[in-house]
PDB file of N, CA and C in Angstrom:
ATOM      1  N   UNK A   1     -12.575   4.308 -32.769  1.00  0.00           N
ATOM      2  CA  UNK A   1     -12.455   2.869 -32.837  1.00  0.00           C
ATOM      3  C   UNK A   1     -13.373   2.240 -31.818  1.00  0.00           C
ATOM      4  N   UNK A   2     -14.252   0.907 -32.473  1.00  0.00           N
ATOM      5  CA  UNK A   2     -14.923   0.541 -31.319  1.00  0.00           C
ATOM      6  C   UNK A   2     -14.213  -1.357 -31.123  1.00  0.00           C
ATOM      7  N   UNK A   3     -14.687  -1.757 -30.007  1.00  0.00           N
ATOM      8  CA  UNK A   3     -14.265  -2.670 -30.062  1.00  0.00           C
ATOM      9  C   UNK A   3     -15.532  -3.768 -29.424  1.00  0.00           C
ATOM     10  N   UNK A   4     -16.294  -4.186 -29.477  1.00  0.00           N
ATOM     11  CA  UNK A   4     -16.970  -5.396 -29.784  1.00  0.00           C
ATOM     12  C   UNK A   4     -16.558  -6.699 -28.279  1.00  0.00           C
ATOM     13  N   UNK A   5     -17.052  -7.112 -27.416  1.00  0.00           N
ATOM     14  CA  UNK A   5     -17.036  -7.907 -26.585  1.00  0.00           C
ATOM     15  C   UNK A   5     -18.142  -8.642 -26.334  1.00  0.00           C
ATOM     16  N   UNK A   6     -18.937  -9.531 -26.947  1.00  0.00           N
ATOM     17  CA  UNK A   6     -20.217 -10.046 -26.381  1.00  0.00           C
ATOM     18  C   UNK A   6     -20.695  -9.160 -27.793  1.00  0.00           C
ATOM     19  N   UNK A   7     -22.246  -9.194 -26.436  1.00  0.00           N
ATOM     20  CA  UNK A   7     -23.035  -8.191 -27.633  1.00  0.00           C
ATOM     21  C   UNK A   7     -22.531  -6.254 -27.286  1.00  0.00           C
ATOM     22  N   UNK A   8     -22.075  -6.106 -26.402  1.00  0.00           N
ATOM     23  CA  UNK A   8     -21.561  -4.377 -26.107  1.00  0.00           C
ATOM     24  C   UNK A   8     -20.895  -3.776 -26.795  1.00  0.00           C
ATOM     25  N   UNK A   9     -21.030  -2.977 -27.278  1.00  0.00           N
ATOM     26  CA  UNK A   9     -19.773  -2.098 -27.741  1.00  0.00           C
ATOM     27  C   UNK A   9     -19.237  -1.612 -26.770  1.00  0.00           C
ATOM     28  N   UNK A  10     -18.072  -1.380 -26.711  1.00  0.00           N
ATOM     29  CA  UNK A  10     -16.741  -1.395 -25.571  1.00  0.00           C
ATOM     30  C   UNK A  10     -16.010   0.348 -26.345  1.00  0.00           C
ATOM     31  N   UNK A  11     -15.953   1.135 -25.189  1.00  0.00           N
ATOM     32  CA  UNK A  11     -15.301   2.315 -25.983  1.00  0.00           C
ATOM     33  C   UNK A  11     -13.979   2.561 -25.545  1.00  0.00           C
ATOM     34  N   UNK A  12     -12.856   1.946 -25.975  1.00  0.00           N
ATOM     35  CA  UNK A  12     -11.776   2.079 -25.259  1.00  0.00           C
ATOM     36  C   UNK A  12     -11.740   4.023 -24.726  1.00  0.00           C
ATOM     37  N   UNK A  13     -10.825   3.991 -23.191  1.00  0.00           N
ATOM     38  CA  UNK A  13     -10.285   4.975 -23.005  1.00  0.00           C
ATOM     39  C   UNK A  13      -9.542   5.587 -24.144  1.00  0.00           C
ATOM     40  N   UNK A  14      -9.616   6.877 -24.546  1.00  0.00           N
ATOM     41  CA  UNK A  14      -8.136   7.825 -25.127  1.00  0.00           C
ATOM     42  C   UNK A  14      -6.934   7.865 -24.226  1.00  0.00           C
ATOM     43  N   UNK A  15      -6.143   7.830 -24.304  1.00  0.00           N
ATOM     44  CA  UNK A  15      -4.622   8.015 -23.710  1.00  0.00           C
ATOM     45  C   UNK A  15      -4.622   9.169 -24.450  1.00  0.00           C
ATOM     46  N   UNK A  16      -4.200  10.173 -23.101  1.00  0.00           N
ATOM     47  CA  UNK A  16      -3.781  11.647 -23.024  1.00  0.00           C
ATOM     48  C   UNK A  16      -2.762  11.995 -22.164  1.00  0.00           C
ATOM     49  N   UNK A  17      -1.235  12.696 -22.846  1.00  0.00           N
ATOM     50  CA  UNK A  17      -0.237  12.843 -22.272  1.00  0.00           C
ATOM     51  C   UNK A  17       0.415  11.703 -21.725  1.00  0.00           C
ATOM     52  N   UNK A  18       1.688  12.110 -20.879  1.00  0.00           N
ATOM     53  CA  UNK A  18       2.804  10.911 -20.458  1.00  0.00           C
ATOM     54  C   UNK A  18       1.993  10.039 -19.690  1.00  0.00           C
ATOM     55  N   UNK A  19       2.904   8.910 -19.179  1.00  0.00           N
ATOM     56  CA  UNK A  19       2.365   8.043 -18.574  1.00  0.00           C
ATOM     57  C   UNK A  19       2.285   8.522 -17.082  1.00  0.00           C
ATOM     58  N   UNK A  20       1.387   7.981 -16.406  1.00  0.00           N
ATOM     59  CA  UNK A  20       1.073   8.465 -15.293  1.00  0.00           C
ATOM     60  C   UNK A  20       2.520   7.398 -14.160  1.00  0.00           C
ATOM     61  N   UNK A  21       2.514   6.165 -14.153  1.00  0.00           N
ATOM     62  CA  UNK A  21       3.753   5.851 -13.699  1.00  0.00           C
ATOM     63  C   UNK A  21       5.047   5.262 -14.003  1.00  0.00           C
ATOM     64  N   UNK A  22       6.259   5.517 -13.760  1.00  0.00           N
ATOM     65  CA  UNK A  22       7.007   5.738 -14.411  1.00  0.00           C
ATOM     66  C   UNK A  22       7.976   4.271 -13.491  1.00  0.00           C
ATOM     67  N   UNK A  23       8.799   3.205 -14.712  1.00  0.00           N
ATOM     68  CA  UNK A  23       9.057   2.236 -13.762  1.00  0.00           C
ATOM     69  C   UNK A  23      10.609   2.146 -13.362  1.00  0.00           C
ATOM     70  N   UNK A  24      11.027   2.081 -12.123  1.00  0.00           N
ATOM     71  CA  UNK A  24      12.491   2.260 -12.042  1.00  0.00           C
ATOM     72  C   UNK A  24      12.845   1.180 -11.169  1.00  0.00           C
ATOM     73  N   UNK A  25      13.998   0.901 -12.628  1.00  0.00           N
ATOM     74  CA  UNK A  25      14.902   0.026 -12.058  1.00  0.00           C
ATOM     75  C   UNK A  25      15.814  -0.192 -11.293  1.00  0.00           C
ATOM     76  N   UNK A  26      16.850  -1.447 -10.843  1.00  0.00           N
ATOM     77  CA  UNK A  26      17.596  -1.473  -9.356  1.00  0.00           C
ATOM     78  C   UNK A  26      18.927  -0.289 -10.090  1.00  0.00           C
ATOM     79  N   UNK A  27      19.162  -0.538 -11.635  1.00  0.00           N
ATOM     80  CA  UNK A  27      20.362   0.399 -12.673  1.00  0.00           C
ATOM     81  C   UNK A  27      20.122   1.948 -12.160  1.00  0.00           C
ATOM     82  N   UNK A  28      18.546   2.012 -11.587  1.00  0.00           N
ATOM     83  CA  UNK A  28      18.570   3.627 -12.040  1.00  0.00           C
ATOM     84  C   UNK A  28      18.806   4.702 -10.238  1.00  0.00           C
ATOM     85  N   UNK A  29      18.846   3.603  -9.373  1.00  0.00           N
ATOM     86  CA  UNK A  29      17.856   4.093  -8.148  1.00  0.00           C
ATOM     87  C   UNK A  29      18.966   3.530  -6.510  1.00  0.00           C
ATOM     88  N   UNK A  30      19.567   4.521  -6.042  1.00  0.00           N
ATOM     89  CA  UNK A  30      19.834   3.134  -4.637  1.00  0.00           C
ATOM     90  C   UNK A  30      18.951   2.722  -3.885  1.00  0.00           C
ATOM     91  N   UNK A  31      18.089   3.071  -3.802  1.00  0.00           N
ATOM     92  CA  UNK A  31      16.596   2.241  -3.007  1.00  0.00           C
ATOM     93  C   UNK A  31      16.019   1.206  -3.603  1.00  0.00           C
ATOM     94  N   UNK A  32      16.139   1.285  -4.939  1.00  0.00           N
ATOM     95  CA  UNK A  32      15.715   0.122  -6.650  1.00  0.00           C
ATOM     96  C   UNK A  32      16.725  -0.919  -6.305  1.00  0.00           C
ATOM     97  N   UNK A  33      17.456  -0.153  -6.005  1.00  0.00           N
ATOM     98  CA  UNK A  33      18.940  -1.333  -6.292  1.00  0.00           C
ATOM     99  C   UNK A  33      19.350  -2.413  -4.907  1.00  0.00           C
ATOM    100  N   UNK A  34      18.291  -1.672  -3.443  1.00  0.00           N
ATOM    101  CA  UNK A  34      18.336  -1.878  -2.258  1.00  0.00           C
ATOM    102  C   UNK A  34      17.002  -2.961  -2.214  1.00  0.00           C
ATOM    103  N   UNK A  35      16.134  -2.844  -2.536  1.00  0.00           N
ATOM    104  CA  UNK A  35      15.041  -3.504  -2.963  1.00  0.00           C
ATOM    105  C   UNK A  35      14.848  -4.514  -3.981  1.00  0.00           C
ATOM    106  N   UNK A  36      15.705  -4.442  -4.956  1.00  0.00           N
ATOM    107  CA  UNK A  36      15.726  -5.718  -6.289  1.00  0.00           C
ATOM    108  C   UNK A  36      16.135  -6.770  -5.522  1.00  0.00           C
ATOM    109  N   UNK A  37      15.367  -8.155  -5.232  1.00  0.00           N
ATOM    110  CA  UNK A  37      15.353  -9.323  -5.537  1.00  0.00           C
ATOM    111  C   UNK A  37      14.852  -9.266  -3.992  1.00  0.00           C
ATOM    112  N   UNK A  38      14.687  -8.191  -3.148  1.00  0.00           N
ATOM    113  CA  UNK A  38      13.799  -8.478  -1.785  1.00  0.00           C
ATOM    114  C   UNK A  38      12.522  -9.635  -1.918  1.00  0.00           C
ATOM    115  N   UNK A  39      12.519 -10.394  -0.711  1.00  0.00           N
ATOM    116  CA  UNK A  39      11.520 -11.524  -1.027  1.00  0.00           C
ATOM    117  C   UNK A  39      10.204 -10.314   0.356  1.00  0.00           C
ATOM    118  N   UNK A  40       9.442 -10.537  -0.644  1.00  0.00           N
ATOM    119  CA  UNK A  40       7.718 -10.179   0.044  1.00  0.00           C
ATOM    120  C   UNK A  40       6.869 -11.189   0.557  1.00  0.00           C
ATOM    121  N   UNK A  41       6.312 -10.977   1.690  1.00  0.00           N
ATOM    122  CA  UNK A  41       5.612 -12.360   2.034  1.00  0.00           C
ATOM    123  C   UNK A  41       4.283 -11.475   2.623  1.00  0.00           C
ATOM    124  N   UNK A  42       3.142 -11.986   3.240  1.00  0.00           N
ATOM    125  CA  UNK A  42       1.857 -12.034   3.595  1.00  0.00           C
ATOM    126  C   UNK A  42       2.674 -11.912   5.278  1.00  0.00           C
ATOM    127  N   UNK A  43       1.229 -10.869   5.743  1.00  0.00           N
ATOM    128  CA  UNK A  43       1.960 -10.773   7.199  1.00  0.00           C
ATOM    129  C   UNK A  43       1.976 -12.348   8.034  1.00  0.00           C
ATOM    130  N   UNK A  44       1.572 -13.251   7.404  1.00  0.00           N
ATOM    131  CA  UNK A  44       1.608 -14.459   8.214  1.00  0.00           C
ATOM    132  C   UNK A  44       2.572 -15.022   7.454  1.00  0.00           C
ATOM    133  N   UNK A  45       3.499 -14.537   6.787  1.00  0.00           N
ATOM    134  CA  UNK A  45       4.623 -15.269   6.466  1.00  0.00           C
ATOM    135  C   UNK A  45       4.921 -15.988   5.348  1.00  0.00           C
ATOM    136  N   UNK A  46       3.473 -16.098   4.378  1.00  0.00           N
ATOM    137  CA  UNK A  46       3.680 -16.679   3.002  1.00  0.00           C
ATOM    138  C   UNK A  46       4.263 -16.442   2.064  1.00  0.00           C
ATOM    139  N   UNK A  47       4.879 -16.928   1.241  1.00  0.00           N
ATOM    140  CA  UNK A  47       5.534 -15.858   0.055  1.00  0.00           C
ATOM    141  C   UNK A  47       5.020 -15.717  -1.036  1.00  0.00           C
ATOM    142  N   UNK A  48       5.362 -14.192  -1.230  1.00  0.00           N
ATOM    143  CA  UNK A  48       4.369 -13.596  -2.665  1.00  0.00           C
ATOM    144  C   UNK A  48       4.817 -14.117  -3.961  1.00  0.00           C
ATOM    145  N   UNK A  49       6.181 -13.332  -3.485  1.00  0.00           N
ATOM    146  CA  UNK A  49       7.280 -13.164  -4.488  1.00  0.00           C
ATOM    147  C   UNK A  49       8.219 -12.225  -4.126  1.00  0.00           C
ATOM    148  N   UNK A  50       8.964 -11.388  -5.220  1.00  0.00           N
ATOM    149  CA  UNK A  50      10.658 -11.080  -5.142  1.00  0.00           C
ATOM    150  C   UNK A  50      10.119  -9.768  -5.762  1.00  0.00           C
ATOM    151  N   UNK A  51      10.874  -8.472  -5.443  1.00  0.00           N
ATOM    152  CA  UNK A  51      10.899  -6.996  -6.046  1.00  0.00           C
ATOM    153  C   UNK A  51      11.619  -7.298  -6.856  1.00  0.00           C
ATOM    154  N   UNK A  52      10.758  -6.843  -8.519  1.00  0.00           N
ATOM    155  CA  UNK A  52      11.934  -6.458  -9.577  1.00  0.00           C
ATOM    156  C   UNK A  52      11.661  -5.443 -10.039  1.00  0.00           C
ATOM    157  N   UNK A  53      10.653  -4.372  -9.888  1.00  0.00           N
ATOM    158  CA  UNK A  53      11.293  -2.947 -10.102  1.00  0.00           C
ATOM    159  C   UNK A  53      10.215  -1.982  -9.120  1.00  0.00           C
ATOM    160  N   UNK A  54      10.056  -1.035  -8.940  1.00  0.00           N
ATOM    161  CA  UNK A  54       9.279   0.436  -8.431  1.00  0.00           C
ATOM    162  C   UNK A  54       8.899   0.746  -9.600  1.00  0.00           C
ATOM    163  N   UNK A  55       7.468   1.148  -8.774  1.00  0.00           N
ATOM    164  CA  UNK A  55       6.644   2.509  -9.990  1.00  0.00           C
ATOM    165  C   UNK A  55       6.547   3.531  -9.207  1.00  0.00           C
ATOM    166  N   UNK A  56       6.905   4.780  -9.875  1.00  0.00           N
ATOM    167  CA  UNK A  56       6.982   6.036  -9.392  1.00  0.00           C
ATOM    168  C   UNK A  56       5.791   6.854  -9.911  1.00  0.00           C
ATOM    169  N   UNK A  57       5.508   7.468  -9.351  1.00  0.00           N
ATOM    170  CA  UNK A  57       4.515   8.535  -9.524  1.00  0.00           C
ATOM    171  C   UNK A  57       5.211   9.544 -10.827  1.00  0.00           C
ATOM    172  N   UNK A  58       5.064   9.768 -11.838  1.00  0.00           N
ATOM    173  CA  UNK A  58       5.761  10.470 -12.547  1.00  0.00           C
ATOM    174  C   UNK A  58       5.530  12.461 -12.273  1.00  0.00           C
ATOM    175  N   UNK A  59       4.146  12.324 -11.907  1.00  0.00           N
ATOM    176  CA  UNK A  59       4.173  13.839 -11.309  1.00  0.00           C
ATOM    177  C   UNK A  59       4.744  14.524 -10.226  1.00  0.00           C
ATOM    178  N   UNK A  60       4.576  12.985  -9.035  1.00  0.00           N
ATOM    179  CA  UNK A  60       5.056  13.710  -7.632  1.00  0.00           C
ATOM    180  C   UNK A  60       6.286  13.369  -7.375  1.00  0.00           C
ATOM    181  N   UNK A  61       6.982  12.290  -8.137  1.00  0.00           N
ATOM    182  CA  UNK A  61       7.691  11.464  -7.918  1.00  0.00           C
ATOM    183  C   UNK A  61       8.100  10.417  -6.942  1.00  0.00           C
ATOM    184  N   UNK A  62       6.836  10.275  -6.212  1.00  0.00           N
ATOM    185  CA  UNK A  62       6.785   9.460  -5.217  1.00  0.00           C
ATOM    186  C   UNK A  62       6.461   8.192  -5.188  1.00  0.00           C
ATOM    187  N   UNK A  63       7.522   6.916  -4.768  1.00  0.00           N
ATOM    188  CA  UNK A  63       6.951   5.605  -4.881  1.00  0.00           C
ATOM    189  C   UNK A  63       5.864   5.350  -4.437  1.00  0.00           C
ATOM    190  N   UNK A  64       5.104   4.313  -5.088  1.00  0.00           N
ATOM    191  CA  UNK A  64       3.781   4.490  -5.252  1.00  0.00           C
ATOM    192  C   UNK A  64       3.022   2.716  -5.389  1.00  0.00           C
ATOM    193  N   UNK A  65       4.452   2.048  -6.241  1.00  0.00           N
ATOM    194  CA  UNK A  65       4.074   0.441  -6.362  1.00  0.00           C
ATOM    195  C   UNK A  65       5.306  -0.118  -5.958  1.00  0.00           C
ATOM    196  N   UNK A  66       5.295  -1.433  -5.689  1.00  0.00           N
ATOM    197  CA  UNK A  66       6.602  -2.044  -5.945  1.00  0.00           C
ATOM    198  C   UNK A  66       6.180  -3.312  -6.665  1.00  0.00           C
ATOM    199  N   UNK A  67       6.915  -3.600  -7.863  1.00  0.00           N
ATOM    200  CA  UNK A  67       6.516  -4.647  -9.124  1.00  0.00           C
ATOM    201  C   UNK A  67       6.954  -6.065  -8.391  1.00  0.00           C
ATOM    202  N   UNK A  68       5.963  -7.041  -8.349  1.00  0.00           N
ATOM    203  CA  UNK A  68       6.847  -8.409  -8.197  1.00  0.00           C
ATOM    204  C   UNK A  68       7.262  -9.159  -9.544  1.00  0.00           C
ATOM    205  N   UNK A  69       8.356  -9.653  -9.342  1.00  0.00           N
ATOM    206  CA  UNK A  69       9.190 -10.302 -10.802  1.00  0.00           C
ATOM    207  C   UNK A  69       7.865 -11.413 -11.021  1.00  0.00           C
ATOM    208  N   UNK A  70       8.063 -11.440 -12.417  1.00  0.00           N
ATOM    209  CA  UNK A  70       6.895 -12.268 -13.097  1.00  0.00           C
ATOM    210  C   UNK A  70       7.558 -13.958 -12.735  1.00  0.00           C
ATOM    211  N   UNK A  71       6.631 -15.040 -12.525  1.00  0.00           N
ATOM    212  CA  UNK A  71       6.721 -16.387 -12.528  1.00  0.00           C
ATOM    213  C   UNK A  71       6.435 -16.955 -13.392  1.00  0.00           C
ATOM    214  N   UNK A  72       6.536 -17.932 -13.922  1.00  0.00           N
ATOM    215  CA  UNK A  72       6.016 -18.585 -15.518  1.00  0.00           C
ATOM    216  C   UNK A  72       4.772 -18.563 -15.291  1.00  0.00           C
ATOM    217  N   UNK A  73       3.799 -18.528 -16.380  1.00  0.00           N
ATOM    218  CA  UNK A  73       2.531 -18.613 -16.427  1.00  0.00           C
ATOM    219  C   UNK A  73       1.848 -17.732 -15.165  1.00  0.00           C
ATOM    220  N   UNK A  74       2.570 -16.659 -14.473  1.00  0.00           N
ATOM    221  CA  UNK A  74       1.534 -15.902 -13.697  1.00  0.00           C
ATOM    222  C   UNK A  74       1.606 -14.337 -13.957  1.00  0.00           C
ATOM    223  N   UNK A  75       0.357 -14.006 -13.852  1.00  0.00           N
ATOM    224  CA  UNK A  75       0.453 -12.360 -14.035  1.00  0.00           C
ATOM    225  C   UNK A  75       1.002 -11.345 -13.191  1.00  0.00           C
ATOM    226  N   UNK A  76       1.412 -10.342 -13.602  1.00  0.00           N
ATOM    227  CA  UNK A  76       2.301  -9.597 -13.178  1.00  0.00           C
ATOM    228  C   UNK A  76       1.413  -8.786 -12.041  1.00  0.00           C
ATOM    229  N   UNK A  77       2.278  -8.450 -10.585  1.00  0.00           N
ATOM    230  CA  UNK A  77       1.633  -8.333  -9.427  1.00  0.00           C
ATOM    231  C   UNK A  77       2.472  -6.873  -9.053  1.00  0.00           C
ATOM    232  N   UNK A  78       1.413  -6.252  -8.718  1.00  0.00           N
ATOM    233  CA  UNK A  78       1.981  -4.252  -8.289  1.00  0.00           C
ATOM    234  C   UNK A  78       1.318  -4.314  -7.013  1.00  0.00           C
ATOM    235  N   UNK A  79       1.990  -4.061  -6.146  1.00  0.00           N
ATOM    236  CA  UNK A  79       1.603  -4.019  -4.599  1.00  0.00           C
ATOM    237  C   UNK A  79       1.617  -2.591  -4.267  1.00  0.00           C
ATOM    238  N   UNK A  80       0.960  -2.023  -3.451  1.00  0.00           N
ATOM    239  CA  UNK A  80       1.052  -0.703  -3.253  1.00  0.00           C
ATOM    240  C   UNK A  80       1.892  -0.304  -2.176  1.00  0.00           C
ATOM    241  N   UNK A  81       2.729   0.728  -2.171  1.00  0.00           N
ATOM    242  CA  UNK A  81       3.700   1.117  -1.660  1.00  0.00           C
ATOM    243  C   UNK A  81       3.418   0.926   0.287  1.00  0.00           C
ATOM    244  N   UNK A  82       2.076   2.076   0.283  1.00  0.00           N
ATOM    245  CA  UNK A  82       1.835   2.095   1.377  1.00  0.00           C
ATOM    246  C   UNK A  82       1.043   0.606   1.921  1.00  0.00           C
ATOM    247  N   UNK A  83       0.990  -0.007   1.357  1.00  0.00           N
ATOM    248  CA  UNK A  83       0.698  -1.584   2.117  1.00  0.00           C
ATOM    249  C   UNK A  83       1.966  -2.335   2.411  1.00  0.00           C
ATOM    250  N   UNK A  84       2.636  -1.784   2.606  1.00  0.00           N
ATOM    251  CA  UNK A  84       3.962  -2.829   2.747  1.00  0.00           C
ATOM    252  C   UNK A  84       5.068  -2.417   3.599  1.00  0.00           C
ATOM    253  N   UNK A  85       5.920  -2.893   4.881  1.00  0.00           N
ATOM    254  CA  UNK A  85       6.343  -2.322   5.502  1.00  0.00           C
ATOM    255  C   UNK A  85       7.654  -3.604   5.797  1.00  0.00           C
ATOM    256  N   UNK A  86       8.891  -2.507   5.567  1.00  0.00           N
ATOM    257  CA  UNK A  86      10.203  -3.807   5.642  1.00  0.00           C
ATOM    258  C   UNK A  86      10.508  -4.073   7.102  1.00  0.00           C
ATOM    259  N   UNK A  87      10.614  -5.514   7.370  1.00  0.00           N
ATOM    260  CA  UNK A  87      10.850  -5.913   7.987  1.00  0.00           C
ATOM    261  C   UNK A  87      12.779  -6.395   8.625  1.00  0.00           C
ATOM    262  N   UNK A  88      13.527  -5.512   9.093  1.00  0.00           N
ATOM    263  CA  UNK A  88      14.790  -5.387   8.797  1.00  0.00           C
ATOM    264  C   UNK A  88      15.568  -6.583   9.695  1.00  0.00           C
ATOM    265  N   UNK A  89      14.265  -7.113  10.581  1.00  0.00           N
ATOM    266  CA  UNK A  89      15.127  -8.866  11.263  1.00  0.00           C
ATOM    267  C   UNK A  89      15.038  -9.561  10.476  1.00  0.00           C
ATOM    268  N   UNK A  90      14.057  -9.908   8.864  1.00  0.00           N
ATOM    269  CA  UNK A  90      14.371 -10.768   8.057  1.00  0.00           C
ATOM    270  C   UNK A  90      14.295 -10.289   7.134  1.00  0.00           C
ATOM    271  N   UNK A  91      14.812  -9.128   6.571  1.00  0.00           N
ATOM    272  CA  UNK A  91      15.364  -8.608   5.449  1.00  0.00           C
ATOM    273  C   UNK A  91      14.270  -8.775   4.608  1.00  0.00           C
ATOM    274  N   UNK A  92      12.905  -8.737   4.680  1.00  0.00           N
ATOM    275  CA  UNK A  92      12.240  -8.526   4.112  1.00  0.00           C
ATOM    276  C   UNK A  92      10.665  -7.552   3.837  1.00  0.00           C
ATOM    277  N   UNK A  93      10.126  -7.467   3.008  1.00  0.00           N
ATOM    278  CA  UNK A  93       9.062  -6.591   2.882  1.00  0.00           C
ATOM    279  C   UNK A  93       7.813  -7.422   3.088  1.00  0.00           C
ATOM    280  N   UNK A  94       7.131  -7.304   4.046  1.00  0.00           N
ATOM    281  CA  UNK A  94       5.490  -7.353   4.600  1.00  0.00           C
ATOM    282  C   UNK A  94       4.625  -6.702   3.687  1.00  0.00           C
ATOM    283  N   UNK A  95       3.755  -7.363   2.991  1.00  0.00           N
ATOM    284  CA  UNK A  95       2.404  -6.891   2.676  1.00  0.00           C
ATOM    285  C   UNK A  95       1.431  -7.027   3.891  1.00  0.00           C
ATOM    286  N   UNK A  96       0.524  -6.050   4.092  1.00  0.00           N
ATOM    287  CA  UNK A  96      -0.490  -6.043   5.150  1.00  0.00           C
ATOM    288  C   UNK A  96      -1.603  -5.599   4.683  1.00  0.00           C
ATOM    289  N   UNK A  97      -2.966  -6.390   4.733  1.00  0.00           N
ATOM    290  CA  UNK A  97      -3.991  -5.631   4.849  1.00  0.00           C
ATOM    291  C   UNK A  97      -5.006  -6.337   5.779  1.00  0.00           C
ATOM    292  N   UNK A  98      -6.034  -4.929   5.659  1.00  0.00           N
ATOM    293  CA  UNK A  98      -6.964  -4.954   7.055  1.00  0.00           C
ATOM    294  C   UNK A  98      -7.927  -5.866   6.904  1.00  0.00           C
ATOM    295  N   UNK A  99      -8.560  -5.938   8.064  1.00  0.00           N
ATOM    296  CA  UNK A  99      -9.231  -7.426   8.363  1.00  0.00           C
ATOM    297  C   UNK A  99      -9.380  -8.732   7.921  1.00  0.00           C
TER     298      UNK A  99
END
């Protein structure tokens, strides 16, 4: 199958085997369930948004994303595990990055 963008032909990827991450909910997980509706902010304090689920590594099984709940009209936001560090005086999760 080709698919056409402009003037390029576009060759989609094949999908081979399971999915590489696997998404778990607060139902499935006590850390999911410890984390659902956590508010995330910018290390200066802005807010992102709210955890509504984990992506797991399906091979290693190691968290890997944490999903922010969708807002009307905005796209869906996966933060990476290791960028983010909870903050337990305001009950919340820090995104951080460098410079």
């Amino acid at each position: 199958m080709q698919i056409t963008v402009g003037r390029r032909p576009r060759h989609p990827r094949p999908r081979s085997g399971p999915a590489r991450f696997v998404p778990l909910g607060a139902h499935e997980s006590s850390t999911a369930d410890l984390l659902h509706g956590c508010p995330v902010v910018t290390a200066s304090g802005q807010r992102i948004g709210i955890v509504d689920r984990l992506m797991i590594d399906a091979v290693t099984h190691q968290l890997r994303y944490v999903m922010l709940a969708k807002r009307r009209n905005s796209a869906v936001v996966a933060l990476p595990w290791h960028a983010l560090y909870f903050d337990a005086g305001q009950s919340r999760l820090v995104f951080y990055t460098l410079g």
